[in-house]
C-alpha atoms as a PDB file:
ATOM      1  CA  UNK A   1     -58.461 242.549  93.792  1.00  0.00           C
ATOM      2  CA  UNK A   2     -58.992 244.489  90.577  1.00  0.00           C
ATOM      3  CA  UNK A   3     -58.610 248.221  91.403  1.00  0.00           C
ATOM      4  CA  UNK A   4     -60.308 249.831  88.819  1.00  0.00           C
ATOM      5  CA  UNK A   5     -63.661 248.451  90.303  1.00  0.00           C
ATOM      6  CA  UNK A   6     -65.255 250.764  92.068  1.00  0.00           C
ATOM      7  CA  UNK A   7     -66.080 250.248  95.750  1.00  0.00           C
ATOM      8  CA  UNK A   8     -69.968 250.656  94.768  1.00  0.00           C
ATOM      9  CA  UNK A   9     -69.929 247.990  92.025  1.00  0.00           C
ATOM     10  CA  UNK A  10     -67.760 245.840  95.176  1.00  0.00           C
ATOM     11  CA  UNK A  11     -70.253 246.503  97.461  1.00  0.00           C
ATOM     12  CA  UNK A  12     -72.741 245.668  94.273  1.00  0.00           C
ATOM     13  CA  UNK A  13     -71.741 242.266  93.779  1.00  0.00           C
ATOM     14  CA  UNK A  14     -71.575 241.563  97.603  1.00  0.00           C
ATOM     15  CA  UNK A  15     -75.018 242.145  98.070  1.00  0.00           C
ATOM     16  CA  UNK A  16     -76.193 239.126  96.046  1.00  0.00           C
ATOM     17  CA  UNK A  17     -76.879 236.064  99.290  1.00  0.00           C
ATOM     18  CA  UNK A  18     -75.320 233.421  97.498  1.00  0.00           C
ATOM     19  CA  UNK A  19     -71.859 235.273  96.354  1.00  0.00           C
ATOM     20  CA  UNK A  20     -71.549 236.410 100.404  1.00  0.00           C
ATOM     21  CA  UNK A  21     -72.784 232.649 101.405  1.00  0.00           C
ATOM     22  CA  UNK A  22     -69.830 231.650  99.017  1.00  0.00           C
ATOM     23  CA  UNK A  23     -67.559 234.311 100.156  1.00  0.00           C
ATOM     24  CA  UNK A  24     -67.887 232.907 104.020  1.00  0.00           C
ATOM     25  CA  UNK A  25     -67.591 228.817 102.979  1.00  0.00           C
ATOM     26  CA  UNK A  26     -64.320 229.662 101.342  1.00  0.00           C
ATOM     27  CA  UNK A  27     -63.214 231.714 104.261  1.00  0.00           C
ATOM     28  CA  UNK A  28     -62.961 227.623 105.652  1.00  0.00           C
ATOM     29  CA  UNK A  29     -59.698 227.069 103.106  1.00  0.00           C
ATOM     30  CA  UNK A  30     -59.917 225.847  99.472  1.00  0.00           C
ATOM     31  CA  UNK A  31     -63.307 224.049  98.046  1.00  0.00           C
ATOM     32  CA  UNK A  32     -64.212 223.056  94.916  1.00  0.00           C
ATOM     33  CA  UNK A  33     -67.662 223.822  93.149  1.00  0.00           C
ATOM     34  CA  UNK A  34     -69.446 220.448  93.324  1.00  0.00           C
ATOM     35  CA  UNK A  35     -68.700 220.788  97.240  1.00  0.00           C
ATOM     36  CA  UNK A  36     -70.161 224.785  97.514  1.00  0.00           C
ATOM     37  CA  UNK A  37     -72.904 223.567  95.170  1.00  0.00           C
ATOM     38  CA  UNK A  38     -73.676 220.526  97.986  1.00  0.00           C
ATOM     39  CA  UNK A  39     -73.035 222.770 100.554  1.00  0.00           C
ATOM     40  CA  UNK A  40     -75.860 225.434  99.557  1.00  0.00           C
ATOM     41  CA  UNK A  41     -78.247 223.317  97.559  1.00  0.00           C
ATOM     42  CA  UNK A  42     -77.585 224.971  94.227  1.00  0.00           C
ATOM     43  CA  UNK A  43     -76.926 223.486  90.900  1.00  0.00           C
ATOM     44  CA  UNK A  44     -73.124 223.653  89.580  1.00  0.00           C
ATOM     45  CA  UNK A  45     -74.103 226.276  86.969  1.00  0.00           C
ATOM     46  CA  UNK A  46     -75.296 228.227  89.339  1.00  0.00           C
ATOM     47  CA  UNK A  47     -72.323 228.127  91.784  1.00  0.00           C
ATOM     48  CA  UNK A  48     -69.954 228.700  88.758  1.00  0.00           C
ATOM     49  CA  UNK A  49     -71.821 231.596  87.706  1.00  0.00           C
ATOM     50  CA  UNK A  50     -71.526 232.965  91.159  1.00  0.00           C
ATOM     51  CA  UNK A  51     -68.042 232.284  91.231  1.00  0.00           C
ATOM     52  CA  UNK A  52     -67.029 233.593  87.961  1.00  0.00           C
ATOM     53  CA  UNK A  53     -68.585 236.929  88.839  1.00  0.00           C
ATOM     54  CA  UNK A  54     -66.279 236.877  92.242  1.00  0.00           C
ATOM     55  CA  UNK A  55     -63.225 236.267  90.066  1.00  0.00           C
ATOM     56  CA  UNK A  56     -63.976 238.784  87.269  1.00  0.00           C
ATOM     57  CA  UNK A  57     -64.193 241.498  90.953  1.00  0.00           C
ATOM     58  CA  UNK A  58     -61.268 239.707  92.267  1.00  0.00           C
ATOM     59  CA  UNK A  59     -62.350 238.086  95.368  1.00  0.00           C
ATOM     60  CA  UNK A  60     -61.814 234.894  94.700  1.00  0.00           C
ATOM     61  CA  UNK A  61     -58.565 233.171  92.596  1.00  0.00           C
ATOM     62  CA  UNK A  62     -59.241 229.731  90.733  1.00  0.00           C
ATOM     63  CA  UNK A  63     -56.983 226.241  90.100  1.00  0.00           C
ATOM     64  CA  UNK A  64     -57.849 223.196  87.570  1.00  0.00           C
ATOM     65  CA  UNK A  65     -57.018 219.967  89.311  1.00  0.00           C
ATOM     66  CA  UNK A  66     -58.290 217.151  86.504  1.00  0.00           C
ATOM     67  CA  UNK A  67     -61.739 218.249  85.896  1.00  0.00           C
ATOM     68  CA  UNK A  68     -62.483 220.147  88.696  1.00  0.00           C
ATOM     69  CA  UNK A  69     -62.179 224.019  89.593  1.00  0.00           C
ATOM     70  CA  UNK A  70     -61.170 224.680  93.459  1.00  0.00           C
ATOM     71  CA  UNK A  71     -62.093 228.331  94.234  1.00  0.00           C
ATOM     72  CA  UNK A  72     -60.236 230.367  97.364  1.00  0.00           C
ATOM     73  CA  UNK A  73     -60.671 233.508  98.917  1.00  0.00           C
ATOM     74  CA  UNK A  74     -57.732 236.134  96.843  1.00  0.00           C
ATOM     75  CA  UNK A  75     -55.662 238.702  98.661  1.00  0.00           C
ATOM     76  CA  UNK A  76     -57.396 241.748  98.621  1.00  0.00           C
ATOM     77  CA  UNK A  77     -55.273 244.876  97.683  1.00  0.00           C
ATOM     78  CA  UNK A  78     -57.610 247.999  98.238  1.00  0.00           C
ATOM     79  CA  UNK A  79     -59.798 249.243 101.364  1.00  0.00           C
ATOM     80  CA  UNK A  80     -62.830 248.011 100.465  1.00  0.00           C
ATOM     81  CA  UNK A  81     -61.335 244.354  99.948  1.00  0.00           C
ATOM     82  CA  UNK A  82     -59.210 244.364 103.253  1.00  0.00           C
ATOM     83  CA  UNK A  83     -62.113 245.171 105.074  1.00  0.00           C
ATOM     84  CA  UNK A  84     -64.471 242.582 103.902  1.00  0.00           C
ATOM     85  CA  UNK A  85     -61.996 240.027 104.190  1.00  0.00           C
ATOM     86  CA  UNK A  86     -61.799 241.000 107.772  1.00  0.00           C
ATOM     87  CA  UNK A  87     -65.687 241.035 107.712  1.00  0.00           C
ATOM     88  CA  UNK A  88     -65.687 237.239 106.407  1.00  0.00           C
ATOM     89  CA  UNK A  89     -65.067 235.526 108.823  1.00  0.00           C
ATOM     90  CA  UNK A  90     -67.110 236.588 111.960  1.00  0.00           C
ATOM     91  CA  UNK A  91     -69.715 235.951 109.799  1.00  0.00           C
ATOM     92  CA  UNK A  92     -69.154 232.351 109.660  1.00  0.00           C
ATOM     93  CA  UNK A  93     -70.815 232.101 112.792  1.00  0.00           C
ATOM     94  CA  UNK A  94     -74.426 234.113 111.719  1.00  0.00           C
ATOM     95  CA  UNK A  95     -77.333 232.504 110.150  1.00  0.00           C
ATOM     96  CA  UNK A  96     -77.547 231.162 107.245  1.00  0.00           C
ATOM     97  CA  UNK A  97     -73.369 231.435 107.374  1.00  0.00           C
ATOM     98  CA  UNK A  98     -73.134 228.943 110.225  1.00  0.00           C
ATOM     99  CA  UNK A  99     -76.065 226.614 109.088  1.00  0.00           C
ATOM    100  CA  UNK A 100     -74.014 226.440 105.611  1.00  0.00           C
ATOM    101  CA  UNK A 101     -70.189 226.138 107.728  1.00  0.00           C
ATOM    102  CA  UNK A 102     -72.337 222.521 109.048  1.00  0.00           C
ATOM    103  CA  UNK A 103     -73.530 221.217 105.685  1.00  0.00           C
ATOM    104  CA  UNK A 104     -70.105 221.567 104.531  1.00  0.00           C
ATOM    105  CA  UNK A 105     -68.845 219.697 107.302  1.00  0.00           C
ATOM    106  CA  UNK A 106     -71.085 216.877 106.787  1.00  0.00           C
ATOM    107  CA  UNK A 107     -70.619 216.978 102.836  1.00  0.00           C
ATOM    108  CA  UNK A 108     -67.015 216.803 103.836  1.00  0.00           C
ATOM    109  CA  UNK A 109     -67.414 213.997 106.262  1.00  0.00           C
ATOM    110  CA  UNK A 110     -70.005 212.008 103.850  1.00  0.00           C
ATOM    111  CA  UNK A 111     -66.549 211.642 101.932  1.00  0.00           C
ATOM    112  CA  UNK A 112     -68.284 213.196  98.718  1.00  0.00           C
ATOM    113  CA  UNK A 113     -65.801 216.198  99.279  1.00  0.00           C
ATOM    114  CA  UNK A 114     -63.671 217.100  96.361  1.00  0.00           C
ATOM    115  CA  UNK A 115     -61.482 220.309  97.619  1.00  0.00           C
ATOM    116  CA  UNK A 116     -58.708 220.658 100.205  1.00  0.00           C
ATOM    117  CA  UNK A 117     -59.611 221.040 103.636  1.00  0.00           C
ATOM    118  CA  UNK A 118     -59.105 224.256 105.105  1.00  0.00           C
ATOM    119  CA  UNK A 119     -58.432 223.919 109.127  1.00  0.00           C
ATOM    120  CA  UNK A 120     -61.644 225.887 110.043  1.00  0.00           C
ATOM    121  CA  UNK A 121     -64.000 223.210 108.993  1.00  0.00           C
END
């Protein structure tokens, strides 16, 4: 987590739907953005607009594998971060969290899936 963001501008950025909805898939393990973009109904651009923003604020870390980007939640390193990571996942459960946690298990059984299964899907 970047610590020269403020918690405010954290807190900011948090309060967009689809960069929490994002926040709580990837709380599942490592996904790549064609299968949050499946997942949530939302072109690629989109996602990866999302997801740069989370990156830029630190909360989520990036790897290339061929031509596609898998996105995971980072280590948080300040108060705001540890507690929203915390946060994460008992929201998996809420709606729209837990209608999204069972499109990504279907995406992922539909064998379209392109990330790494994390063991909470």
């Amino acid at each position: 987590m970047n610590i020269n963001i403020s918690p405010h501008d954290q807190f900011k950025a948090l309060a967009d739907p689809t960069r929490l909805r994002l926040l709580v898939l990837l709380t599942a393990g490592e996904l790549c953005v064609g299968d949050l973009a499946a997942t949530l109904g939302l072109p690629q651009p989109t996602v990866s607009r999302h997801l740069a923003r989370l990156k830029l604020l630190g909360w989520v870390e990036d790897r290339r594998a061929g031509k596609r980007v898998h996105y995971r939640l980072a280590h948080p390193e300040t108060a705001v971060g540890t507690a929203i990571a915390e946060l994460l996942p008992r929201l998996a459960a809420e709606p729209p969290f837990g209608e999204d946690r069972q499109r990504l298990k279907e995406h992922c059984r539909g064998g379209d899936a392109g990330g790494e299964r994390g063991a909470e899907i």
